[in-house]
Protein backbone atom coordinates (compact mmCIF):
# COMPACT_ATOMS: atom_id res chain seq x y z
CA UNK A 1 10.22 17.86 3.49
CA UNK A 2 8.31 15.97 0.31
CA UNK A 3 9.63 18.45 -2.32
CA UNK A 4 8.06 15.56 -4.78
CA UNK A 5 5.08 15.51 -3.42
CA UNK A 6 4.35 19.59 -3.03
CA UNK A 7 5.72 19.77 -7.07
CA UNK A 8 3.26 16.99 -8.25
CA UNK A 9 0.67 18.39 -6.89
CA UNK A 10 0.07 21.07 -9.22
CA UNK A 11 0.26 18.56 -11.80
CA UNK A 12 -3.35 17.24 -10.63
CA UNK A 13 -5.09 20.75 -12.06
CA UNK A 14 -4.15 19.43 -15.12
CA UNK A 15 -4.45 15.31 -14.48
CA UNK A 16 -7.00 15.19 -11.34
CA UNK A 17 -7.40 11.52 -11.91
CA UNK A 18 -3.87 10.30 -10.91
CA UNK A 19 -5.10 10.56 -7.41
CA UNK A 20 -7.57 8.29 -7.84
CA UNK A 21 -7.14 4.02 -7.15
CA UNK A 22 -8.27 1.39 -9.75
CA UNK A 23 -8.94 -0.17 -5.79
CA UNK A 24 -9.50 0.05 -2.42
CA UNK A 25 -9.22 -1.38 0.84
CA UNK A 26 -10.11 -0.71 4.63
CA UNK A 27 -6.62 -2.36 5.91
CA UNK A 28 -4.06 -4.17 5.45
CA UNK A 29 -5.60 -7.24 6.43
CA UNK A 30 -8.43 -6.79 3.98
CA UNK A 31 -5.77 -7.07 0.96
CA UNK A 32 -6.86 -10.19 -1.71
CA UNK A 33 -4.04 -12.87 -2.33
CA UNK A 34 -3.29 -12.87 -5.51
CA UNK A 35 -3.88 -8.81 -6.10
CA UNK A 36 -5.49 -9.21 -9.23
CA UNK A 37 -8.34 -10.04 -7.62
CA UNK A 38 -8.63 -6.79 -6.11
CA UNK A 39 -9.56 -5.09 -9.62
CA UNK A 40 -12.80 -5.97 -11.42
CA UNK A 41 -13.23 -6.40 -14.98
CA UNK A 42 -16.15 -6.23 -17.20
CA UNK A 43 -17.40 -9.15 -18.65
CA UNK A 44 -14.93 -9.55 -21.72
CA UNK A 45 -12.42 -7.60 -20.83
CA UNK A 46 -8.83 -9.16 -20.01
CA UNK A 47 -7.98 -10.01 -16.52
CA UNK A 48 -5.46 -8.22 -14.40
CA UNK A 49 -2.17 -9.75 -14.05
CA UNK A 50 -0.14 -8.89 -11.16
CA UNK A 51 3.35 -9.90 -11.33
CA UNK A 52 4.93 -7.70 -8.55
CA UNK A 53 3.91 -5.40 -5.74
CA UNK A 54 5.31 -2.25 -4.07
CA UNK A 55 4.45 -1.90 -0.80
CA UNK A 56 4.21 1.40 1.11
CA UNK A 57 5.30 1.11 5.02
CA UNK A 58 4.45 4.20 6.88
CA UNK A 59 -0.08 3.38 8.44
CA UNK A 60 0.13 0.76 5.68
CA UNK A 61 1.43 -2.68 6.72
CA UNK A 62 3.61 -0.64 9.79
CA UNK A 63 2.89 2.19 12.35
CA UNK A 64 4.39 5.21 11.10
CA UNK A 65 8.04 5.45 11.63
CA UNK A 66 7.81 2.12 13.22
CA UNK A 67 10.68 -0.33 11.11
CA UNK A 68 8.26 -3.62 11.42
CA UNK A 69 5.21 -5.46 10.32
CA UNK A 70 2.24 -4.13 12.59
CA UNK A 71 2.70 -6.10 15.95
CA UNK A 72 -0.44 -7.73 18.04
CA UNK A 73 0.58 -5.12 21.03
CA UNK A 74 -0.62 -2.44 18.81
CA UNK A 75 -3.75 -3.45 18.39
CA UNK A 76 -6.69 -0.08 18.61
CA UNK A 77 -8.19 0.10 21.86
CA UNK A 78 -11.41 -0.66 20.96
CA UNK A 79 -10.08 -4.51 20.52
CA UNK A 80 -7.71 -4.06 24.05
CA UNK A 81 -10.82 -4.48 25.82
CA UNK A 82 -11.52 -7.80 24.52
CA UNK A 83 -9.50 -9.27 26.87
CA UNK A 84 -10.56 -8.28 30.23
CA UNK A 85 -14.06 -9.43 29.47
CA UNK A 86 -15.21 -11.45 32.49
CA UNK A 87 -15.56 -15.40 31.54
CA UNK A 88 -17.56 -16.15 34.96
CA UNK A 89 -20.58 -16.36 32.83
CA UNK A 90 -19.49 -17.29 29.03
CA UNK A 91 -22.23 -16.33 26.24
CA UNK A 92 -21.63 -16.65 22.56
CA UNK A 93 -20.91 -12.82 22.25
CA UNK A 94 -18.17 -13.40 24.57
CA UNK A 95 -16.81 -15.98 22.50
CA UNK A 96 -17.23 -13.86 19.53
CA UNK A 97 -15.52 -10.83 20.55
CA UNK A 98 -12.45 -12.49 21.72
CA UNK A 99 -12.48 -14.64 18.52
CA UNK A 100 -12.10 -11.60 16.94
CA UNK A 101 -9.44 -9.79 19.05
CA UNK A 102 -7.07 -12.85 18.14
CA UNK A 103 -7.93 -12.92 14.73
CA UNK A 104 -7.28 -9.19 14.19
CA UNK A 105 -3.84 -9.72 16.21
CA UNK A 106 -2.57 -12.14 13.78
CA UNK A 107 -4.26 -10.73 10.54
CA UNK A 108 -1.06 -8.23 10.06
CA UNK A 109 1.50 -10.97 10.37
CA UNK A 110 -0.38 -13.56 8.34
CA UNK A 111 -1.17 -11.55 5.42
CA UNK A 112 2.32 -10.09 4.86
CA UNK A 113 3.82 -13.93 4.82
CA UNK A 114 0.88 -14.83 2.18
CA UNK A 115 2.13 -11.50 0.16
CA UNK A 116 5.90 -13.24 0.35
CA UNK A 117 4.49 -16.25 -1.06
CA UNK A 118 2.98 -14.93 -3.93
CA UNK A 119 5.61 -12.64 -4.68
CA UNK A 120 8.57 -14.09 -3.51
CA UNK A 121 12.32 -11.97 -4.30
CA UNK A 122 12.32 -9.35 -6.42
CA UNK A 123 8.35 -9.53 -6.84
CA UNK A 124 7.72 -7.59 -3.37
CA UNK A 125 9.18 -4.37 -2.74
CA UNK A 126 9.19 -1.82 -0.54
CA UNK A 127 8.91 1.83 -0.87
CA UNK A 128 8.49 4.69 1.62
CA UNK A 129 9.54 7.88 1.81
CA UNK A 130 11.21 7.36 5.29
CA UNK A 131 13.20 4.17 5.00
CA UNK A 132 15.62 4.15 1.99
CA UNK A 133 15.46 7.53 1.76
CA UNK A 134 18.19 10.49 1.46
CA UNK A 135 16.84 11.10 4.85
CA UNK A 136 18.06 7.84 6.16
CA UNK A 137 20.99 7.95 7.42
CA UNK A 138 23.35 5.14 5.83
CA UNK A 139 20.14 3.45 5.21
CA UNK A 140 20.06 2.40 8.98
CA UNK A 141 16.31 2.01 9.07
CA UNK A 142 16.00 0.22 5.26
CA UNK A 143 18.40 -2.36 6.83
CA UNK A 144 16.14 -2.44 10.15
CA UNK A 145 13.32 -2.62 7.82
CA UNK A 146 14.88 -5.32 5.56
CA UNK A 147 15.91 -7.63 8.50
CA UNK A 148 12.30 -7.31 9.93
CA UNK A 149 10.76 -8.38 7.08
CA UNK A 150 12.97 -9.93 4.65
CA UNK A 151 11.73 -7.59 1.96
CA UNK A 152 14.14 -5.37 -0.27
CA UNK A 153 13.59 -2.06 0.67
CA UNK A 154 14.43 0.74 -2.55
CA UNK A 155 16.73 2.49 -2.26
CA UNK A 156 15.67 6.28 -3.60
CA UNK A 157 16.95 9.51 -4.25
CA UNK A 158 13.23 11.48 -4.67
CA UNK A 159 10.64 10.63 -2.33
CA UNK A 160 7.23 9.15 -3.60
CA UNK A 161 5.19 10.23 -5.88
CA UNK A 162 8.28 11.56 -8.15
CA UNK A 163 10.76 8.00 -7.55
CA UNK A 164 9.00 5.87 -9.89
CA UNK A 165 11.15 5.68 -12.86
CA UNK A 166 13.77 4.25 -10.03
CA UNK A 167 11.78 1.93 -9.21
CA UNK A 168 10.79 0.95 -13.50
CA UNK A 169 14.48 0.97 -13.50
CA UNK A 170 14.82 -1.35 -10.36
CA UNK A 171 12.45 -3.58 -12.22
CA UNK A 172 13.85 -3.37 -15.81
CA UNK A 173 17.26 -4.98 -14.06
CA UNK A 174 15.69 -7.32 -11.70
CA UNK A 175 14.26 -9.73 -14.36
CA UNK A 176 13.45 -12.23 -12.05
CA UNK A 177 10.45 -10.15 -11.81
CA UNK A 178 9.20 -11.06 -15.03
CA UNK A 179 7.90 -7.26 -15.68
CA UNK A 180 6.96 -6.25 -19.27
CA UNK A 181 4.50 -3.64 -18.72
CA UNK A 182 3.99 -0.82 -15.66
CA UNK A 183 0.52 -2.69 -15.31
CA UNK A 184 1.73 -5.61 -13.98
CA UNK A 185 2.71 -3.36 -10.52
CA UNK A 186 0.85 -2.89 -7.93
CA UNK A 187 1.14 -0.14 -5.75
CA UNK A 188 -0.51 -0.49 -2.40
CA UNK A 189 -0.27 2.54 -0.13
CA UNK A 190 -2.43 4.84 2.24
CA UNK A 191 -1.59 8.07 0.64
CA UNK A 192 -3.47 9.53 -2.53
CA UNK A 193 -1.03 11.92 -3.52
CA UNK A 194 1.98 10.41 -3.03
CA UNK A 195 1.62 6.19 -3.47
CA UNK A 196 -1.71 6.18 -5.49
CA UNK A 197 -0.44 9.29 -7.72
CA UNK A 198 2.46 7.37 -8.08
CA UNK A 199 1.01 4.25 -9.26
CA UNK A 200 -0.80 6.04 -12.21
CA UNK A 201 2.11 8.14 -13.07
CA UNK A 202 4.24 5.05 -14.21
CA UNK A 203 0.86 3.24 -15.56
CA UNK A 204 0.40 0.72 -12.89
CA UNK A 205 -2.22 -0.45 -10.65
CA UNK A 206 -3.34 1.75 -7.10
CA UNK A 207 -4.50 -0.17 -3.79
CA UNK A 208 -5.48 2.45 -1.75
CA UNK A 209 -5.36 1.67 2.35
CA UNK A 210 -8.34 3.97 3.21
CA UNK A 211 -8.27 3.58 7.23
CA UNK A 212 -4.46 2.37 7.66
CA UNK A 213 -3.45 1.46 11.01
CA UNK A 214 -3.78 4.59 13.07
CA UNK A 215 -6.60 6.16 11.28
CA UNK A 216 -5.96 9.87 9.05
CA UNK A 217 -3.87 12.32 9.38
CA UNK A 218 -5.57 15.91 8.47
CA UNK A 219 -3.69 16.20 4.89
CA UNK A 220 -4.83 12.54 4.05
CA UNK A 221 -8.16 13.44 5.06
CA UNK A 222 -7.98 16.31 2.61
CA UNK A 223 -6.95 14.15 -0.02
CA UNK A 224 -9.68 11.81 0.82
CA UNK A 225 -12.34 14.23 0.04
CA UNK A 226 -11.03 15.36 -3.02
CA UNK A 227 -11.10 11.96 -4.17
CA UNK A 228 -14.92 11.42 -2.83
CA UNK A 229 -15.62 14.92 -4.93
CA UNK A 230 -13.55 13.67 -7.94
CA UNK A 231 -15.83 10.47 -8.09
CA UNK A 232 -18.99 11.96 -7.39
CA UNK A 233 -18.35 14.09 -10.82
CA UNK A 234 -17.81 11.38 -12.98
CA UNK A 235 -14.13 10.86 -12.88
CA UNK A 236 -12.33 7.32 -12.89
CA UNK A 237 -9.02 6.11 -12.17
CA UNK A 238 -6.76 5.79 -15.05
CA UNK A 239 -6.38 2.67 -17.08
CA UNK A 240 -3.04 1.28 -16.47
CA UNK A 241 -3.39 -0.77 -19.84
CA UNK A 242 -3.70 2.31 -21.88
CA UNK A 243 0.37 2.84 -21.32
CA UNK A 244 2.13 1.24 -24.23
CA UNK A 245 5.45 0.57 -22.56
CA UNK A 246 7.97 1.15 -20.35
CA UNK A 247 8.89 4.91 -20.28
């Protein structure tokens, strides 16, 4: 059970817009490399910069309770038909469509090594409220995790959205991460209350994963539609720059 998560929910009567993402995503896959490309800025205004990113695992870069990057063999069904196509007459859509299914097999794979790259060591991390958990016993499936994808997986004592100030204090003694300020973190995660509420309760950045990798769940769809009712009224996502300091 998410005692976090149930608690901090009753903190968005009085803060609605912590659930809310400065951006958003379809998938995985659709993630920009650097991030701060993924948030916009007016003309004049200072450019986001992105110095480290938390990833969540769980319908984000991993199917749930799965311990490894999304693999080609679980691709959706709609693209599993792609390959039994019959070839005895070859068209262009043809072509197309299994173009596609090998591009969205590798997509997973590829963007997770171009994340590495950009934030290599302590500059990637990864959080989920399964793996590195209380939950987990002796960490077995952080390790798992950890070997898969040679990411540090955090090692937390309150499940997501109430861990952050572990993971400010992860980053305050890892300073090969070259963090000064919450807002150079980027939180990417399918969940608005727990990895998006997080995000904007330490004063960082929120990618939110709308469509994951096996669609929503009926809570997250809840959330969702909060969120669409939130923005319809006029609300924004907090600005991550307005946070002074570490707190």
């Amino acid at each position: 059970m998410n005692i976090s998560g149930t608690l901090n929910i009753f903190r968005l009567i009085r803060e609605p817009t912590l659930c809310l993402p400065q951006a958003t995503v379809s998938t995985f896959n659709h993630l920009p490399v650097p991030l701060s490309q993924a948030f916009e800025k007016k003309d004049g205004d200072k450019k986001v910069d992105i110095r480290a990113v938390i990833l969540d695992k769980d319908n984000c870069f991993a199917v749930p309770h799965a311990n490894e990057v999304y693999e080609p063999y679980q691709q959706p069904k709609r693209y599993q038909s792609a390959v039994h196509v019959r070839l005895s007459v070859p068209n262009v859509y043809t072509i197309l469509h299994i173009q596609l299914f090998f591009s969205y097999l590798t997509t997973y794979q590829s963007k997770f090594r171009a994340l590495r790259a950009a934030y290599p060591g302590s500059k990637l991390l990864i959080v989920s409220n399964t793996a590195g958990t209380a939950g987990d016993k002796d960490y077995a499936e952080a390790t798992l995790l950890e070997k898969a994808t040679g990411v540090k997986v955090l090692r937390h004592s309150t499940k997501k959205p109430g861990c952050h100030p572990e993971i400010l204090s992860y980053f305050l003694n890892t300073p090969d991460s070259e963090i000064t300020h919450p807002s150079q973190i980027a939180v990417v995660g399918d969940r608005l209350f727990t990895d998006v509420m997080m995000a904007n309760m330490m004063g960082s950045h929120a990618v939110w994963v709308r469509d994951g990798v096996v669609g929503r769940g009926f809570f997250a769809r809840m959330e969702d539609r909060l969120q669409g009712w939130l923005f319809r009224r006029g609300y924004a996502a907090p600005d991550p720059t307005a946070q002074s300091q570490f707190e």
